[in-house]
C-alpha atoms as a PDB file:
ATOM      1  CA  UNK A   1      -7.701  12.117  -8.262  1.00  0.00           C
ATOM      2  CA  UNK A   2      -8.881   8.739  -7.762  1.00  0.00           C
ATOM      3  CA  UNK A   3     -10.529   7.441  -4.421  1.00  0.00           C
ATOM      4  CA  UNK A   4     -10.208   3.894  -2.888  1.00  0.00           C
ATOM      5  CA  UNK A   5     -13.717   1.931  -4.237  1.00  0.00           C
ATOM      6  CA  UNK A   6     -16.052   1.989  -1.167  1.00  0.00           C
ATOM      7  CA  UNK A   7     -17.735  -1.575  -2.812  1.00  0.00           C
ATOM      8  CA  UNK A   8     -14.506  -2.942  -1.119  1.00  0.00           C
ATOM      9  CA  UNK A   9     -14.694  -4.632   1.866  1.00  0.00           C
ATOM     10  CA  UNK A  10     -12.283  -2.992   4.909  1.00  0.00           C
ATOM     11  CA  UNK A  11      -8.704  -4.149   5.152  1.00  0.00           C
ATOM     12  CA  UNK A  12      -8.366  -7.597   7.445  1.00  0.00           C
ATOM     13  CA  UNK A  13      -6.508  -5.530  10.524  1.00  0.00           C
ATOM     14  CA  UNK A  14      -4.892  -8.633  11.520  1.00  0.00           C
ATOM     15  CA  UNK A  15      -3.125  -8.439   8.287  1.00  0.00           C
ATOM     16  CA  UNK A  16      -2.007  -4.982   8.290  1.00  0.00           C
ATOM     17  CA  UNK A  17       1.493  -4.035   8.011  1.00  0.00           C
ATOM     18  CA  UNK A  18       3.376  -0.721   8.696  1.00  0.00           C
ATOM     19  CA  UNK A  19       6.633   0.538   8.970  1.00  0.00           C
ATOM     20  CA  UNK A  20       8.155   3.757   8.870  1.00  0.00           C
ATOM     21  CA  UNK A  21       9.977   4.905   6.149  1.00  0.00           C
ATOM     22  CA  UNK A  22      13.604   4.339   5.144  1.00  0.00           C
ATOM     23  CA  UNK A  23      14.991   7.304   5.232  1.00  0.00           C
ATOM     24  CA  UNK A  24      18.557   6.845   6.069  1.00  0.00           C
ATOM     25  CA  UNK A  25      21.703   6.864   4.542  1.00  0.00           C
ATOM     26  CA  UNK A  26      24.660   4.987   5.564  1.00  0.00           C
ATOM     27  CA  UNK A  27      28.111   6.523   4.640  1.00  0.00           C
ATOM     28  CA  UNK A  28      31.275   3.740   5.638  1.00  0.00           C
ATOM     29  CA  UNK A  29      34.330   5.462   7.025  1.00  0.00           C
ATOM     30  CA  UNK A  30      38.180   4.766   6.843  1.00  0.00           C
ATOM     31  CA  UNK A  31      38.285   4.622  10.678  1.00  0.00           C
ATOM     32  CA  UNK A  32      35.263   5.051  13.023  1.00  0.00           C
ATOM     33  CA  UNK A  33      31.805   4.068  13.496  1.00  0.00           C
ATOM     34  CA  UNK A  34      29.810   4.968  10.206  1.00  0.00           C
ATOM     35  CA  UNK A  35      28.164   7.904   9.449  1.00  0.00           C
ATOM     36  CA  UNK A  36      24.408   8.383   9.294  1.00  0.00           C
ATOM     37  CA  UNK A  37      21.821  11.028   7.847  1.00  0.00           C
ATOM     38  CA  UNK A  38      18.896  11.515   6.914  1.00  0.00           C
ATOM     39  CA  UNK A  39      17.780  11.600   3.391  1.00  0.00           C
ATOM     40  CA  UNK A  40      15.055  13.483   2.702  1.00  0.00           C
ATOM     41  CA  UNK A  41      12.404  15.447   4.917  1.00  0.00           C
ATOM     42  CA  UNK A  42       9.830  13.954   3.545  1.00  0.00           C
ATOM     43  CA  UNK A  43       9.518  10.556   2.124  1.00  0.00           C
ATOM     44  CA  UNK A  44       6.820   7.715   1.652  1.00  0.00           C
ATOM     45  CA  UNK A  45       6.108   4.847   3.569  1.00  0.00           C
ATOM     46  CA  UNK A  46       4.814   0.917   3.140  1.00  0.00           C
ATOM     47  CA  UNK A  47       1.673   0.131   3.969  1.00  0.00           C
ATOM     48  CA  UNK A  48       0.391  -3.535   3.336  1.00  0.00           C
ATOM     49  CA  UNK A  49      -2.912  -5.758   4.340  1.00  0.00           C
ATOM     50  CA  UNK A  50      -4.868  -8.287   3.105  1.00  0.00           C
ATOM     51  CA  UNK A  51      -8.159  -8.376   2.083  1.00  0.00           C
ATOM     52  CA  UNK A  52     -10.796 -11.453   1.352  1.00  0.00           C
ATOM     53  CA  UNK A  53     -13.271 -10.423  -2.010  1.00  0.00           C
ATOM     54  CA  UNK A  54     -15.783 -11.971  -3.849  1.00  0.00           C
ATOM     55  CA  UNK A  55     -14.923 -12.826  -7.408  1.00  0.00           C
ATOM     56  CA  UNK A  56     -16.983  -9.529  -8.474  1.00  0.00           C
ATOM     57  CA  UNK A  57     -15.071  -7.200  -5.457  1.00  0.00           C
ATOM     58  CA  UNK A  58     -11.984  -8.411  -7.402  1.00  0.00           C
ATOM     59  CA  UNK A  59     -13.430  -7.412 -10.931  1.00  0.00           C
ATOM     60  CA  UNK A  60     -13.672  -3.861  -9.029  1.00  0.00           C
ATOM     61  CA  UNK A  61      -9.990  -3.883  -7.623  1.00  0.00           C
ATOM     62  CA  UNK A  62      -9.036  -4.499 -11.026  1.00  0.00           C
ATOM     63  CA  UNK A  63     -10.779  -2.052 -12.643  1.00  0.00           C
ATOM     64  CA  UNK A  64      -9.541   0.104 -10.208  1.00  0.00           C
ATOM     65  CA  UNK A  65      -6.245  -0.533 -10.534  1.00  0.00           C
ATOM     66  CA  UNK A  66      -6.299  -0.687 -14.484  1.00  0.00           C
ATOM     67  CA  UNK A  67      -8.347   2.472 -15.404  1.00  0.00           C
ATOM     68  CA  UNK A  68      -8.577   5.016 -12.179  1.00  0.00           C
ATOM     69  CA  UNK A  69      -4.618   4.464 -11.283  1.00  0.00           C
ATOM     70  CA  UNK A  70      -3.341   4.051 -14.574  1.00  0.00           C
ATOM     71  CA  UNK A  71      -1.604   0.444 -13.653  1.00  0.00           C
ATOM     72  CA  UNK A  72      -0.725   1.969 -10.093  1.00  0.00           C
ATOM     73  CA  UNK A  73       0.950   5.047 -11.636  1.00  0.00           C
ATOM     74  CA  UNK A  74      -1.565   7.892 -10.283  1.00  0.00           C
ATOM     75  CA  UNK A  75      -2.095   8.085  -6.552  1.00  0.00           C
ATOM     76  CA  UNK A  76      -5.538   7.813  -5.170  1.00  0.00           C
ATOM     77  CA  UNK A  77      -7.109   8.814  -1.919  1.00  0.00           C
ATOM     78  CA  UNK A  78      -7.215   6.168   0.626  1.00  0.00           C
ATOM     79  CA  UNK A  79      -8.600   6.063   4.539  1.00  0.00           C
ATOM     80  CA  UNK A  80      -5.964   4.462   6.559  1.00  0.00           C
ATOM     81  CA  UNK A  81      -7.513   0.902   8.217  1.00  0.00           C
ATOM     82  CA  UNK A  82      -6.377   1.360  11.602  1.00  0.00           C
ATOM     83  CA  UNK A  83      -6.395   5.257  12.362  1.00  0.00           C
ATOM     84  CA  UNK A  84      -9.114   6.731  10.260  1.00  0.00           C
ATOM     85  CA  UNK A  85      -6.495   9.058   8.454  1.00  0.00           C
ATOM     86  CA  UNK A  86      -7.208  10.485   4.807  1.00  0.00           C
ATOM     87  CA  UNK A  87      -4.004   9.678   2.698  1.00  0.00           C
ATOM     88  CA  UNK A  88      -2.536   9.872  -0.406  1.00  0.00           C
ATOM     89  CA  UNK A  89      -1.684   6.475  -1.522  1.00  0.00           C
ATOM     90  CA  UNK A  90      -0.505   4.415  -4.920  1.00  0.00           C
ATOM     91  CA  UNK A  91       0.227   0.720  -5.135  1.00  0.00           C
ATOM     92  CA  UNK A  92       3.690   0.062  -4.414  1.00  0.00           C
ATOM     93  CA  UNK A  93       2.940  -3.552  -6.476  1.00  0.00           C
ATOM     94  CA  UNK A  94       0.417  -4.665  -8.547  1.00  0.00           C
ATOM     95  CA  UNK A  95      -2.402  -6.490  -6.236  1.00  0.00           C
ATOM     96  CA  UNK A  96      -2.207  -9.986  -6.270  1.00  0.00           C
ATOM     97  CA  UNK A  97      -4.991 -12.910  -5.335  1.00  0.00           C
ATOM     98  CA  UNK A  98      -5.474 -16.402  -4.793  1.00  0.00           C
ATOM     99  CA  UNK A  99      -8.970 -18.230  -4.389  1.00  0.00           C
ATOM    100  CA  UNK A 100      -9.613 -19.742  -1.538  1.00  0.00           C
ATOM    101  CA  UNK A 101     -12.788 -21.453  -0.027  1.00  0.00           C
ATOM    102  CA  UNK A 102     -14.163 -21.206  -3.894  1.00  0.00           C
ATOM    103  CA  UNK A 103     -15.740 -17.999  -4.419  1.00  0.00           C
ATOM    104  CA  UNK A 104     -13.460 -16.052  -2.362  1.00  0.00           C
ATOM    105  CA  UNK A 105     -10.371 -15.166  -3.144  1.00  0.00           C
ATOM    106  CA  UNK A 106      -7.286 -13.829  -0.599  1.00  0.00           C
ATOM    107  CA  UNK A 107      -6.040 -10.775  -2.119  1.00  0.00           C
ATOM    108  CA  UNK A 108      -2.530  -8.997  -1.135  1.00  0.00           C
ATOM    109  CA  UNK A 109      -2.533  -4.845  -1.299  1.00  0.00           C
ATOM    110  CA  UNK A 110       0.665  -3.467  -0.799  1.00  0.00           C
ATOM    111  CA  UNK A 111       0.741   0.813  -0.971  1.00  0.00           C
ATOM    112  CA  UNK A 112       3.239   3.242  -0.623  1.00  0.00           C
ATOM    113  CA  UNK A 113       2.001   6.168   2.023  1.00  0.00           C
ATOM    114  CA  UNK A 114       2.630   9.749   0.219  1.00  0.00           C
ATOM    115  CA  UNK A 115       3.960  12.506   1.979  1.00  0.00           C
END
């Protein structure tokens, strides 16, 4: 299994997004409040941050996401920013950048959180 590239720099906390996961279903009734339940007992959840590379950090992301994820398809292991926690991640979207200041470049990571 593939691991997160430690030549990245850490996730920008004041970027990072969480939620948990949607795992409900809604069922409409003839009468009456609807119905809820839940879906599944286990299910993934989004996890999303920024992160600021150099031209050559992004050359690594994109090998990365190319060759050791198989365009995002495998899941990788991943340490989450915030608590420390190992997880099993993949990319929910392909990452995305923008340059900014010249050589660096704003890049946007959004993962799903395996169960």
């Amino acid at each position: 299994m593939a691991v997160w590239p430690v030549a990245l720099p850490p996730p920008a906390l004041s970027t990072l997004t969480e939620s948990p996961a949607e795992n409900t279903m809604r069922s409409t009734m003839d009468r009456g409040p609807a119905k809820l339940r839940r879906r599944t007992t286990a299910n993934a959840y989004p996890l999303s941050f920024m992160m600021w590379l150099t031209s050559a950090e992004v050359d690594i992301l994109k090998a990365f996401y190319d060759v050791g994820t198989f365009s995002g398809s495998e899941e990788f292991d991943f340490t989450h920013p915030r608590t420390g926690a190992a997880l099993k991640c993949r990319f929910a979207e392909r990452p995305s950048w923008q340059e900014r200041e010249g050589i660096v470049y704003g890049t946007s990571i959004s993962l799903e959180v395996m169960p």
